[in-house]
N, C-alpha and C. Protein backbone atom coordinates (compact mmCIF):
# COMPACT_ATOMS: atom_id res chain seq x y z
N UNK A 1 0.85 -1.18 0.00
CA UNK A 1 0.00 0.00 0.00
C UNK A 1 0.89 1.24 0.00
N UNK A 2 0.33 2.13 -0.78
CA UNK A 2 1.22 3.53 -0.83
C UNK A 2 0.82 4.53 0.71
N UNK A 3 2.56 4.72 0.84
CA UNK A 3 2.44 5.82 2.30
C UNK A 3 1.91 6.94 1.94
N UNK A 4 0.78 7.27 2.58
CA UNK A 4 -0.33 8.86 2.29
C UNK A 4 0.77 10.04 3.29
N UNK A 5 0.43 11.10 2.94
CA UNK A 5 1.15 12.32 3.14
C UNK A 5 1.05 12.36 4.55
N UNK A 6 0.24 11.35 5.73
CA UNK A 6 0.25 11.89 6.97
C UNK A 6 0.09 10.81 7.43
N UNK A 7 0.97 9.81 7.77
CA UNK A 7 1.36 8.37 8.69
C UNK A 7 -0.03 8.37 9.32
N UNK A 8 -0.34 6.84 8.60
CA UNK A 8 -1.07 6.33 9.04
C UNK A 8 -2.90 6.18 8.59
N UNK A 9 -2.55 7.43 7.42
CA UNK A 9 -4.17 7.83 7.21
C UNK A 9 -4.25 7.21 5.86
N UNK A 10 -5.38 7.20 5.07
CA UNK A 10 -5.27 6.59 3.40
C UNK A 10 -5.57 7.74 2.63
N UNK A 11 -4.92 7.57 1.30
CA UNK A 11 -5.45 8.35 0.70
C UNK A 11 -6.79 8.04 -0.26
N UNK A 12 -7.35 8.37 -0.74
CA UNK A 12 -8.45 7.92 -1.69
C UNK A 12 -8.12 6.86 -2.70
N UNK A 13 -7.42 7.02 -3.37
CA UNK A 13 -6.16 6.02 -4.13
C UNK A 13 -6.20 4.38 -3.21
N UNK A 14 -5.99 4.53 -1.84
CA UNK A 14 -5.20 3.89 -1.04
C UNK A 14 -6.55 3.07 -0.76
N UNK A 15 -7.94 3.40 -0.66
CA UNK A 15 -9.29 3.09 -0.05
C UNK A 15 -9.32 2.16 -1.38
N UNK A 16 -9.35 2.67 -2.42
CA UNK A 16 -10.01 2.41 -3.91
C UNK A 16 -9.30 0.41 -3.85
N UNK A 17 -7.85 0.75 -3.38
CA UNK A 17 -6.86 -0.44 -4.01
C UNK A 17 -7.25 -1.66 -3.09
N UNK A 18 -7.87 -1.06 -1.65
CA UNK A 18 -8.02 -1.97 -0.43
C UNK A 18 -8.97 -2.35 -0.55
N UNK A 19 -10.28 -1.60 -1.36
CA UNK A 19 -11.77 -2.08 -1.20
C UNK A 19 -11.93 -2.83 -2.80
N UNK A 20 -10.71 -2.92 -3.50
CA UNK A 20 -10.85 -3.85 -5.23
C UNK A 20 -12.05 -2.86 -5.61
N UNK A 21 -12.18 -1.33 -5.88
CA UNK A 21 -13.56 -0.90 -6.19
C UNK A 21 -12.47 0.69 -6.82
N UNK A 22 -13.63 1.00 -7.93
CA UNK A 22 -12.70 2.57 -8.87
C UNK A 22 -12.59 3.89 -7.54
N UNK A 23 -11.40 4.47 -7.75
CA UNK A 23 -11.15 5.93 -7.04
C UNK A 23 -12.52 6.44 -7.19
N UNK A 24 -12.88 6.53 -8.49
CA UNK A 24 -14.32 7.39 -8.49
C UNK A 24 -15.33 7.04 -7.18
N UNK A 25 -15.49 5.34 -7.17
CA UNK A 25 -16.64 4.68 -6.20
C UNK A 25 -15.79 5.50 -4.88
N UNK A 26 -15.05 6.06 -4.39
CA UNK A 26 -14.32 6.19 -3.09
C UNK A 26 -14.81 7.72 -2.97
N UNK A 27 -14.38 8.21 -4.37
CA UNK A 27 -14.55 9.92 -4.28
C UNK A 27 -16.51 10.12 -4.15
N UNK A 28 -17.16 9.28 -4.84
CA UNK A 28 -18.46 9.15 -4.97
C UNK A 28 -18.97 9.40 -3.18
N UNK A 29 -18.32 8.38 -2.29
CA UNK A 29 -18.57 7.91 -1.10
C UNK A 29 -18.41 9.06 -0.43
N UNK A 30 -17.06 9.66 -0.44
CA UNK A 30 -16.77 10.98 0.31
C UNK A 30 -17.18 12.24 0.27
N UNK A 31 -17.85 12.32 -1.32
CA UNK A 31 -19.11 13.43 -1.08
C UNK A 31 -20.28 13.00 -0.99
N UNK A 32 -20.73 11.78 -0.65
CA UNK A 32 -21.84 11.49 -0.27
C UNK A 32 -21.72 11.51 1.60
N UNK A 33 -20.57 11.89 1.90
CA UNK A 33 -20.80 11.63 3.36
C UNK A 33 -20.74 10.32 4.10
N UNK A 34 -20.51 9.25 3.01
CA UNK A 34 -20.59 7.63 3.47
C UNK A 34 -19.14 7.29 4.44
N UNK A 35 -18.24 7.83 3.97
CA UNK A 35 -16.90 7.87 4.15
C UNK A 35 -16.64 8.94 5.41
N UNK A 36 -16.48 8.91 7.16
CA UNK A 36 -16.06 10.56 6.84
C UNK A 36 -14.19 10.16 6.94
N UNK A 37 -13.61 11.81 6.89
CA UNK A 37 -12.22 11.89 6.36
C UNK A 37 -12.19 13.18 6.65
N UNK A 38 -10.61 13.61 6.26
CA UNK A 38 -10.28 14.72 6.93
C UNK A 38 -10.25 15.87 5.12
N UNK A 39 -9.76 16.97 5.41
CA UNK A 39 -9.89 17.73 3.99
C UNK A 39 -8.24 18.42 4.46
N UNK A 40 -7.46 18.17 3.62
CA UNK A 40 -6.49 19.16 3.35
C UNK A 40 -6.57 20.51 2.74
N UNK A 41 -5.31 21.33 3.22
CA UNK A 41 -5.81 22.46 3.06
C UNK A 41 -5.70 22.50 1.29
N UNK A 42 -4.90 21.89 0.28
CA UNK A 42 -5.17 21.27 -0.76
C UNK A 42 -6.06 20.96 -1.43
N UNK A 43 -7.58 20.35 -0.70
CA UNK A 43 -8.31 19.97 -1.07
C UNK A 43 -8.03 18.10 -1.33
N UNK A 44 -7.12 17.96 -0.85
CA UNK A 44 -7.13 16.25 -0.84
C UNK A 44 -7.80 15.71 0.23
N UNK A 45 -7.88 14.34 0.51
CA UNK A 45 -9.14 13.94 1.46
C UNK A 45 -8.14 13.34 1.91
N UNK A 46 -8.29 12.15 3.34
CA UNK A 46 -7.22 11.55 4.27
C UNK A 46 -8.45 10.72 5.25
N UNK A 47 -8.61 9.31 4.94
CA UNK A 47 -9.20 8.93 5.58
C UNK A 47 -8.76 7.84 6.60
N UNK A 48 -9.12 7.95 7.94
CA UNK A 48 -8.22 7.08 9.19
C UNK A 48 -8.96 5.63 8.46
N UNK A 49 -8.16 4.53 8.73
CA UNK A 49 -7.87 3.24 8.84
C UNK A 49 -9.73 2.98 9.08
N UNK A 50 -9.76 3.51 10.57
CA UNK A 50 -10.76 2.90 11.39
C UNK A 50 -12.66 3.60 10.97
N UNK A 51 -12.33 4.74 10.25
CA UNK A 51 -13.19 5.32 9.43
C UNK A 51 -13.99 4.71 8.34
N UNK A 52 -12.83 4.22 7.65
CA UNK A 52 -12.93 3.13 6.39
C UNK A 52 -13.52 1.87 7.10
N UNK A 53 -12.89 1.01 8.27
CA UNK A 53 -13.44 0.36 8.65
C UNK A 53 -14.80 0.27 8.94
N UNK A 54 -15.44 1.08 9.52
CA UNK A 54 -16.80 1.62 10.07
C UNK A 54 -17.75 1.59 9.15
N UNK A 55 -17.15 2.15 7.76
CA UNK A 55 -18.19 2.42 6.84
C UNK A 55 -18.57 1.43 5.92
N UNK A 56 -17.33 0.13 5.61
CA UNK A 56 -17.46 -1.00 4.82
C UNK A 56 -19.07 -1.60 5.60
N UNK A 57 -18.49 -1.80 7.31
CA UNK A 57 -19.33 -2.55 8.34
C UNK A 57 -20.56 -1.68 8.14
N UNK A 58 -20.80 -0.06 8.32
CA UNK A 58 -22.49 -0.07 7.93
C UNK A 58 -22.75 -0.19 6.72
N UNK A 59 -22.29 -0.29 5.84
CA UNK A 59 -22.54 -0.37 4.32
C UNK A 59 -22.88 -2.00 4.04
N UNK A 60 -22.57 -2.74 4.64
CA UNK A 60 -22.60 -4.32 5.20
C UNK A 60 -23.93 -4.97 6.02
N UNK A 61 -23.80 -4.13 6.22
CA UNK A 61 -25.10 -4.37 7.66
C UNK A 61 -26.34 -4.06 7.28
């Protein structure tokens, strides 16, 4: 997995490769609010490990 700009967090890229599903389906998620994540001042997104986790499990459920 590629190291995201802030140890420990994913980047959108990083969600897309872990969940076998397109960047788009990830970027789709994060402005839908499904995902939450952090916003750089960039405008890049940064989502914790345990975030991603959470959301597979209600998206599951």
């Amino acid at each position: 997995m590629a190291k995201s700009h802030i140890d420990g967090y994913l980047t959108p890229a990083d969600l897309a490769k872990r969940w076998k599903v397109s960047l788009r389906t990830v970027q789709r998620y994060l402005n839908e609010g499904r995902i939450k994540s952090i916003r750089l001042p960039g405008g890049q997104y940064r989502i914790r490990p345990e975030d991603a986790e959470a959301a597979i499990t209600k998206a599951s459920a």
